[in-house]
Every structure is written in structure tokens, then in C-alpha cells.
Protein backbone atom coordinates (compact mmCIF):
# COMPACT_ATOMS: atom_id res chain seq x y z
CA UNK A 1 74.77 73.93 95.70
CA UNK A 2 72.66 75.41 93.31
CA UNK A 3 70.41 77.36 95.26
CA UNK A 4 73.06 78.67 97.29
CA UNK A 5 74.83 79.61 94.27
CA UNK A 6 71.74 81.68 93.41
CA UNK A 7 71.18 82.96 96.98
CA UNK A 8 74.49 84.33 96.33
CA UNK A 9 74.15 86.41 93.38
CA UNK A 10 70.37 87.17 94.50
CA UNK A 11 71.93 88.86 97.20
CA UNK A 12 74.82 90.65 94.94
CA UNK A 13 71.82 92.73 92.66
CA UNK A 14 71.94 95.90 95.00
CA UNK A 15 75.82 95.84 93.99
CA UNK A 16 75.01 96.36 90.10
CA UNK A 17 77.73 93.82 88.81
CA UNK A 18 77.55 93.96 84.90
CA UNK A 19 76.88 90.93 83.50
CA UNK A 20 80.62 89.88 82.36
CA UNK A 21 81.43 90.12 85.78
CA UNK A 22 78.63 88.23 87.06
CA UNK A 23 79.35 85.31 84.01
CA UNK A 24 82.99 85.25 85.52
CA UNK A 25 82.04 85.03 88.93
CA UNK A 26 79.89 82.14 87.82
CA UNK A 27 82.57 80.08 85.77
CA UNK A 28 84.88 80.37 89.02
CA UNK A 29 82.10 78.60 91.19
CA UNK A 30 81.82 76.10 88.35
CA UNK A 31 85.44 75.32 87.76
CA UNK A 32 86.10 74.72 91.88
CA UNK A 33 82.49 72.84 91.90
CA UNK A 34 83.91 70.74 89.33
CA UNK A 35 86.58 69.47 90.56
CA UNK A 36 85.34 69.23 94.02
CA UNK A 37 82.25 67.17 92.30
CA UNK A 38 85.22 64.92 90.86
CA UNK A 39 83.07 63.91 87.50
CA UNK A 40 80.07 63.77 89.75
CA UNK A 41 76.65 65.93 89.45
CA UNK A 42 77.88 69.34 90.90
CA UNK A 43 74.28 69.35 92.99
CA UNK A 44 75.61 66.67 94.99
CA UNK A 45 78.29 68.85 96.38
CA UNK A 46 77.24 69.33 100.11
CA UNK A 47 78.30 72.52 102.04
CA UNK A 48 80.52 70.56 104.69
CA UNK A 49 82.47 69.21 101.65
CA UNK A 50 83.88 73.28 101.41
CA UNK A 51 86.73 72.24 103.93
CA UNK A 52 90.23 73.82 103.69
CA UNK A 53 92.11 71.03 102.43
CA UNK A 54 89.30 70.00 99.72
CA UNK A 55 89.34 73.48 98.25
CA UNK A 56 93.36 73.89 98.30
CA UNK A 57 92.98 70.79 96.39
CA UNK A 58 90.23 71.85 94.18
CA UNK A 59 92.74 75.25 93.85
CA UNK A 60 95.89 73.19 92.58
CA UNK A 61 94.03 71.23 90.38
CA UNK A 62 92.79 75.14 89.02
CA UNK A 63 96.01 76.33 89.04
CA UNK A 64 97.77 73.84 86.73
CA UNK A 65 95.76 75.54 83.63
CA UNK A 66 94.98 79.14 84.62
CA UNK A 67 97.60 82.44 85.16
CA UNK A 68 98.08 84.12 88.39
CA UNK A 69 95.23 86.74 87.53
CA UNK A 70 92.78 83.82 87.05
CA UNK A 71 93.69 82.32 90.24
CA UNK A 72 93.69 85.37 92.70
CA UNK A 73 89.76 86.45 90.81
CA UNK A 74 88.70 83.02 91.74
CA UNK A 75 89.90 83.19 95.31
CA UNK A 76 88.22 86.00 95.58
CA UNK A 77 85.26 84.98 94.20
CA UNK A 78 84.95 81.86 96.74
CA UNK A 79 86.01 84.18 99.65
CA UNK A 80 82.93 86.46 98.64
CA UNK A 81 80.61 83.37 98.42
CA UNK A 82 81.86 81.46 101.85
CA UNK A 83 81.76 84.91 103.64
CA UNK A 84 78.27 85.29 102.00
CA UNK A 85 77.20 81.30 103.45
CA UNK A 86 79.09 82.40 107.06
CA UNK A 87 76.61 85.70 106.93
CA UNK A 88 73.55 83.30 105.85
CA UNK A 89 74.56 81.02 108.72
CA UNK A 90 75.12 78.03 106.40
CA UNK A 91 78.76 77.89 107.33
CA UNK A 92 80.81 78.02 110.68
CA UNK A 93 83.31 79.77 109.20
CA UNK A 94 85.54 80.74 105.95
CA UNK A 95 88.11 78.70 104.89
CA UNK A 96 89.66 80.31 102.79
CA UNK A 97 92.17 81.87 105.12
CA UNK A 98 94.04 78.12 104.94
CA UNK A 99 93.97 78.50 100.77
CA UNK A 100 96.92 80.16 98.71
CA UNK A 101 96.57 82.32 96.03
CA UNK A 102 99.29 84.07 94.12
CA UNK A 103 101.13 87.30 95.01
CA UNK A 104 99.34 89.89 93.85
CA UNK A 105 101.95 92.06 91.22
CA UNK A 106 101.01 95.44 91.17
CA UNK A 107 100.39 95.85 87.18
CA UNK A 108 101.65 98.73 85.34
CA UNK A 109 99.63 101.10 82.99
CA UNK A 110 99.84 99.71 79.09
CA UNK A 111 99.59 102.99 77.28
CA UNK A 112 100.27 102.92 73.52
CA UNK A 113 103.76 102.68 73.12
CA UNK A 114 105.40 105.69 70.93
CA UNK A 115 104.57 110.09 71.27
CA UNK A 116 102.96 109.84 68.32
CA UNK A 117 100.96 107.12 68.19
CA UNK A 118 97.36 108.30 69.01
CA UNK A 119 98.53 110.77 66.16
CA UNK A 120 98.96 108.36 63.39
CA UNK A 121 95.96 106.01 64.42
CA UNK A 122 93.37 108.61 63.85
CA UNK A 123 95.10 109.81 60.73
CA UNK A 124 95.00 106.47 59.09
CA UNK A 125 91.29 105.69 60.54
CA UNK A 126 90.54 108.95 58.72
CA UNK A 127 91.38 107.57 55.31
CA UNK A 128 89.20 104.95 53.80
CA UNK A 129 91.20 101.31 53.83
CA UNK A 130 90.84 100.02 50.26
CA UNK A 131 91.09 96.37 51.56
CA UNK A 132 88.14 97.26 53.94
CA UNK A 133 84.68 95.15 52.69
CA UNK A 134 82.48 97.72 53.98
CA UNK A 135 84.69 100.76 54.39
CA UNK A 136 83.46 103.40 57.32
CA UNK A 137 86.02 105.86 58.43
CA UNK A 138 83.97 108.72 59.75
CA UNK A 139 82.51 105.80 62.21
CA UNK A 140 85.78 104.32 63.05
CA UNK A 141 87.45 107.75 63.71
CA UNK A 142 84.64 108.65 65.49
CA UNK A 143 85.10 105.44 67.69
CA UNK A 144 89.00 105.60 68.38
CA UNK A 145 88.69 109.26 68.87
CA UNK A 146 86.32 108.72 71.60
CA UNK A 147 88.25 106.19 73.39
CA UNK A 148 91.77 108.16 72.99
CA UNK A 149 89.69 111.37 74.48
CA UNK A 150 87.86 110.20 77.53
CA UNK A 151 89.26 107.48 78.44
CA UNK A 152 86.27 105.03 78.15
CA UNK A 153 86.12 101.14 79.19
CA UNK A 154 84.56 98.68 76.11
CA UNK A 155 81.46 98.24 78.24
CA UNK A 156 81.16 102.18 78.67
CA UNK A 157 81.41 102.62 75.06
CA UNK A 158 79.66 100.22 74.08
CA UNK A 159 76.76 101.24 76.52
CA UNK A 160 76.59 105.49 74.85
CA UNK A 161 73.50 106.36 73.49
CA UNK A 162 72.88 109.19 70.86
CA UNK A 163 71.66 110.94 74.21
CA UNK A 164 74.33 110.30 76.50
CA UNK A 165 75.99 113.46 74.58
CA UNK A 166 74.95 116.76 76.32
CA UNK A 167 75.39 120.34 76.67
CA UNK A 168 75.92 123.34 74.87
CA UNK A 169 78.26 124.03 72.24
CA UNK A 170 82.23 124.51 74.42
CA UNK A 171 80.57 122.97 77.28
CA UNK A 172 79.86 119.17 75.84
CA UNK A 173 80.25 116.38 78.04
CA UNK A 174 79.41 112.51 77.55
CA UNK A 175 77.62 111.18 80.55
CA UNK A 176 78.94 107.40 81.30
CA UNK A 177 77.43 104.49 83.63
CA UNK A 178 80.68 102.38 84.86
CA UNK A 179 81.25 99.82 87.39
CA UNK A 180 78.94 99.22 90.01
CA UNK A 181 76.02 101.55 88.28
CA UNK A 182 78.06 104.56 88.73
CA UNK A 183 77.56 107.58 86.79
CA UNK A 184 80.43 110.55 85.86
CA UNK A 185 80.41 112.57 82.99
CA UNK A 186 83.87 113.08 80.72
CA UNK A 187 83.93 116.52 79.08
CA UNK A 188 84.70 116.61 75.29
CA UNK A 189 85.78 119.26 72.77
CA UNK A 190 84.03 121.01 69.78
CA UNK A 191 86.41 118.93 67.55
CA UNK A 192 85.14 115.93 69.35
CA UNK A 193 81.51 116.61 69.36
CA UNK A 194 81.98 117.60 65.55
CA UNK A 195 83.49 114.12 64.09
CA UNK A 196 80.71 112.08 66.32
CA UNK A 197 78.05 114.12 64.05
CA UNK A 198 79.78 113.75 60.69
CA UNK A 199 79.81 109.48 61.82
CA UNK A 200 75.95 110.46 62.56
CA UNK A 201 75.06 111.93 59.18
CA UNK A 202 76.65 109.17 57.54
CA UNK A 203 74.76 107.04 59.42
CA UNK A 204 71.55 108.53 58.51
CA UNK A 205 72.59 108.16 54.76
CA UNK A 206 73.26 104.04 54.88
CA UNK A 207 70.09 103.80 56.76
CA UNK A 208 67.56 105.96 56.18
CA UNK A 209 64.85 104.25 56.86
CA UNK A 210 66.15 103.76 60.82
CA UNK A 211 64.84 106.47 63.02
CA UNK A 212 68.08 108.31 65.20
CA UNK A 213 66.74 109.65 68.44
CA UNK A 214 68.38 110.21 71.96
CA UNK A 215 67.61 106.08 73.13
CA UNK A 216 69.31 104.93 69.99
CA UNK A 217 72.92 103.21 70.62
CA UNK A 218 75.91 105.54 69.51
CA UNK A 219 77.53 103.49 67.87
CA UNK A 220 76.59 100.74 65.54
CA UNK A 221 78.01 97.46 63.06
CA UNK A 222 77.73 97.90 59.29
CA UNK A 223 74.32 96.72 59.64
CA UNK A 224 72.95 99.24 61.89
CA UNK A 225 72.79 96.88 64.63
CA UNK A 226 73.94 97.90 68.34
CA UNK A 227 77.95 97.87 68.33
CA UNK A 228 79.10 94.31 70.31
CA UNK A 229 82.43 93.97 71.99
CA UNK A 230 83.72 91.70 69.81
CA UNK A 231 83.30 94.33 66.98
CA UNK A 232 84.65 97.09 68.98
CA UNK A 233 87.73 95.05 69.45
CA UNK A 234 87.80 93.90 65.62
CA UNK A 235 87.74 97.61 64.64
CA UNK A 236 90.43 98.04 66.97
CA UNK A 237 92.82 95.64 65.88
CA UNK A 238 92.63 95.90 62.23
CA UNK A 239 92.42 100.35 62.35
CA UNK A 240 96.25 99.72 64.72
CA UNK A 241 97.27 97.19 61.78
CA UNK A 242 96.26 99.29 59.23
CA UNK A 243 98.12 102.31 60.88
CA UNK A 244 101.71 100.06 61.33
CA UNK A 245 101.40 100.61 65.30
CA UNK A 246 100.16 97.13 65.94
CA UNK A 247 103.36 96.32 67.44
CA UNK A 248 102.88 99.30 70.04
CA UNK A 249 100.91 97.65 72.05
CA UNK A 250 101.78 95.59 74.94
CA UNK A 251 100.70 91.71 74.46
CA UNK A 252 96.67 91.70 76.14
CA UNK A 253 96.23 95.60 75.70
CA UNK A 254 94.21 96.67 72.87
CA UNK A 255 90.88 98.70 73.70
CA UNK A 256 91.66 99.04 76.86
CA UNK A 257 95.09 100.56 75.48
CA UNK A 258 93.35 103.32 74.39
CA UNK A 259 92.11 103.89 78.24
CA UNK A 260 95.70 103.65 80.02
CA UNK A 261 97.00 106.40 76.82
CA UNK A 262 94.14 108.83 77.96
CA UNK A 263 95.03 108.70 81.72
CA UNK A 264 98.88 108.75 81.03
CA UNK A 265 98.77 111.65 78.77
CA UNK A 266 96.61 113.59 81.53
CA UNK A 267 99.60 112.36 83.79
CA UNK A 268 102.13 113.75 81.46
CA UNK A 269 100.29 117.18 81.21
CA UNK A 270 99.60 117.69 84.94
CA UNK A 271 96.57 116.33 85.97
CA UNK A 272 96.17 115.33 89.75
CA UNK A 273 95.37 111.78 90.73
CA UNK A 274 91.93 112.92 92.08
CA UNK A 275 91.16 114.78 88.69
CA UNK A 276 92.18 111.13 86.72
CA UNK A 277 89.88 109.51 89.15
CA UNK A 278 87.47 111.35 88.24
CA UNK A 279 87.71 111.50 84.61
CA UNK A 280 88.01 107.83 84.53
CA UNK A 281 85.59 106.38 87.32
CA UNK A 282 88.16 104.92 89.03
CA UNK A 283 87.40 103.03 92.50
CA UNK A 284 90.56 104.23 94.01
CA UNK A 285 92.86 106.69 94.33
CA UNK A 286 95.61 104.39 94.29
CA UNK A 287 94.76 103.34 90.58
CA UNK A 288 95.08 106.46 89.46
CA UNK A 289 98.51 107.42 90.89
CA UNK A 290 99.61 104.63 89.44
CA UNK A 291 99.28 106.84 86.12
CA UNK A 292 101.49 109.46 87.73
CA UNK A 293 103.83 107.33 89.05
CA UNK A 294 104.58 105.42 85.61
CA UNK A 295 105.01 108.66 83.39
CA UNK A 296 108.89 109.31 82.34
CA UNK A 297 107.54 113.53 82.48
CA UNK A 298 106.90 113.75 86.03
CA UNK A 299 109.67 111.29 86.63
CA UNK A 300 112.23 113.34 85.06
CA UNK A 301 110.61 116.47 86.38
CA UNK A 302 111.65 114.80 89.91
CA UNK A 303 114.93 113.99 89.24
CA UNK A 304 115.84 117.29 87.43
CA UNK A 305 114.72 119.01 90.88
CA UNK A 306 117.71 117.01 92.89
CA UNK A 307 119.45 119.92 94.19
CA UNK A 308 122.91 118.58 93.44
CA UNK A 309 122.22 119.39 89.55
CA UNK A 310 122.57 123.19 90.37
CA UNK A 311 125.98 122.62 92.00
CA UNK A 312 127.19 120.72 89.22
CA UNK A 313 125.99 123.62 86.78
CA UNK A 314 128.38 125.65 88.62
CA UNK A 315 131.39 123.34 87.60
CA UNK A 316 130.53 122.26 84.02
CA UNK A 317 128.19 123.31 81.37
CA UNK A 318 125.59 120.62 79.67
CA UNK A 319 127.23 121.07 76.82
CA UNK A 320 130.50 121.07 77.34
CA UNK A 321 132.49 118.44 75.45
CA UNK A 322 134.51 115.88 76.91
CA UNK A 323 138.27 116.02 75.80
């Protein structure tokens, strides 16, 4: 199976998959190779083995330790590959029609919980944390600020370099590469632009002898090294903790927290669903209505426009008292 494995994502380069999706996709062959390889060499696993009833087995044995989410991304990373063998003419057909997978649940933005949230996390970031080892505030505020303000993914963030900022002064903008290789660019504010270049200078004074130009990485560890995502997310945890709004998170959401806050405060403020999906790269329109939909603002704008409130104005006041 191994060279049709790598047929397969041979074939998937023009699509520009980053490379976490491309590791996932590959640990979903694995797992279903596995099982259908039943302790066996995984090579030995010949393409008229990928039957219907040997891969809803190979799914149930999946299922027993993996959530829904896991489930429906591997079904739909075999569906990809046996539709890929059909096209190749290895297969007859694709049986995965005859497999289950999970309901998909249509998943609800995970904003920060709490108006004031965003508020009091860049506040505290602000302030140097004495129990911090290496305390850098002007870089962490210059990190959560960015990610409350446009909205970014990890991997977009994590991707900035020094030149990814453009523009003149009042007409800034940070030019992003998302998923798939596409480009947008998010504009930012002076105030914006002005706390990335305080982080900057600091960074010039721990390492002066490191050379800042337009290729360099934005933002970097406390050794000057490129920023990694488990950083990023360590940064993000312990400036919420630090802040007392660790608990206003839902349970899985923390950088990308930051993301579903941006979008639902444009929402809240009366940005279309085209101008979200713009700002934040997403694939579909339906993604970013989603924002819309979920914000108590436009709901209550809604329901305040029911006609029947204006006839009821005309028999009782809102603040009349009940006797």
C-alpha cells in the first residue's frame, strides 16, 4: 500500500495542504491500515482487501477509542484516497458509501466567554508576571493583540514575517498565507502597528547581535528562535491564567479562542458574512454566518423588531411596575 499511499499525496501537492494536515491525513491511513493489517506488515495489505465490510470493521475497531470529529476526518480521508485509487483505475469503485460515520453536529463559535475579557487579557499581558522565568510582556501583548485583532489561525501566526507588515502609516495591513496557499491581507490600526514595534525594539535589545530584516519570523521564543506552536499555545495558556479568565474559555478552545472572539465581535458590530469571510479566509460563506447567527446583538436586534412589541408599548410602559 505504500506506494499508493504516496501516489496519493503526490497527487494532493497542487492542493497546498500544510503539513499538519498532511501528518493527519497520514495517521488516518495508518490507523485503518492497521487494523486491516491485523498485527501484520501494513505492505501486505492488498487493494481488494479495501472491501465494505473489512473497512466498517476496520471503522468500529477506530471508533471504540476516537470522538466523533476523529471519526468523520478519517472517513473522509479514506473517501479522498479510494476516490483517488477509482480515478487511478486501481479500484472498481468506492466503498465507502456502505461505511458509517457519525452525524456531523454543526459546531458553534467558542468566543471568549465574558464583554470584557479581551480587555483584561491584554491589560494583564501588559504588566510583567513576577513568577515569569524570562519575563516578556511587550512580546506577549504584542502576540495576543494580534490574534484578538485579525483574527489569525496558530499556523498563520506562526507563519508572519517582519515583512508580512505593510503599508503606510493609517493604511497598515498584515498580509497572511492560510489554507490551501491562499493569500488575504487583515488591516490593522496605528495602535496595532505601534505595540508590534515596541515587541521589535525589545527584541533588538536581547539580541543584538541577530540581524532583523523583512525574511526574519515575527515572532520569536526567549531564545530568538522562530516561535513553535507549542509555545504559542504555552504563552496562551499561562497570559489567560495569569489574567483569572482561564475559566472563560470553552474546554478545547484556547488560540483558536482568540479567532472565534475576533469574528464574533465583527458580528456584534455589524459586519456582513462576506466581509468576515474575508477578514478571516474562510472557505465558505456558511462558516461565517455562523458568527452572525450565534451573536445575542443581532439576535436581540431580531426579536426587538417583532412588530407585536409596538402594540404592547401602547398598553404598558417598560417600566411600569407590577402591583
Amino acid at each position: 500500500m505504500t506506494p499508493l499511499v504516496d501516489r496519493f499525496f503526490a497527487a494532493r501537492r497542487s492542493l497546498k495542504d500544510s503539513p499538519h494536515t498532511t501528518a493527519a491525513y497520514r495517521r488516518d491511513l495508518a490507523a485503518i491500515l492497521t487494523h486491516i493489517a491485523d498485527g501484520g506488515d501494513v505492505d501486505e495489505v492488498r487493494v481488494d482487501q479495501l472491501s465494505a465490510p473489512v473497512l466498517r470493521d476496520a471503522f468500529g475497531v477506530f471508533a471504540t477509542s476516537h470522538a466523533k470529529a476523529s471519526i468523520t476526518r478519517c472517513w473522509s480521508t479514506w473517501n479522498q484516497f479510494l476516490t483517488f485509487l477509482v480515478a487511478e483505475g486501481v479500484l472498481a469503485g468506492n466503498p465507502m458509501a456502505a461505511v458509517p460515520r457519525p452525524r456531523r453536529v454543526k459546531s458553534a463559535p467558542k468566543p471568549l466567554q465574558g464583554e470584557d475579557t479581551p480587555e483584561t487579557l491584554l491589560r494583564s499581558a501588559a504588566l510583567p508576571r513576577s513568577n515569569a522565568r524570562q519575563p516578556w510582556p511587550e512580546r506577549d501583548l504584542a502576540v495576543l493583540a494580534t490574534l484578538l485583532l485579525t483574527g489569525l489561525r496558530s499556523a498563520e501566526l506562526l507563519s508572519l514575517t517582519v515583512g508580512s507588515i505593510t503599508g503606510t502609516p493609517g493604511e497598515r495591513r498584515i498580509h497572511v498565507t492560510g489554507k490551501g496557499g491562499k493569500s488575504r491581507s487583515v488591516p490593522i490600526e496605528d495602535t496595532l502597528d505601534a505595540v508590534i514595534n515596541v515587541y521589535l525594539g525589545t527584541r533588538r535589545a536581547r539580541f543584538p547581535s541577530r540581524r532583523i530584516g523583512l525574511r526574519s519570523p515575527l515572532f520569536v521564543d526567549h531564545h530568538g528562535n522562530p516561535m513553535q506552536r507549542g509555545g504559542l499555545r504555552y504563552l496562551t495558556d499561562t497570559a489567560m491564567r495569569a489574567a483569572g479568565v482561564g475559566d472563560r474559555r470553552s474546554p478545547g478552545a484556547l488560540v483558536h479562542a482568540m479567532r472565534h472572539t475576533y469574528a464574533t465581535r465583527l458580528a456584534d458590530d455589524g459586519a456582513t458574512a462576506s466581509e468576515i469571510m474575508a477578514l478571516l479566509g474562510h472557505a465558505s460563506l456558511t462558516t461565517s454566518q455562523a458568527y452572525i447567527d450565534s451573536t445575542a446583538t443581532e439576535q436581540r436586534r431580531s426579536a426587538a423588531a417583532n412588530r407585536t412589541y409596538r402594540a404592547l408599548n401602547g398598553i404598558v410602559t417598560p417600566t411600569a411596575d407590577a402591583e
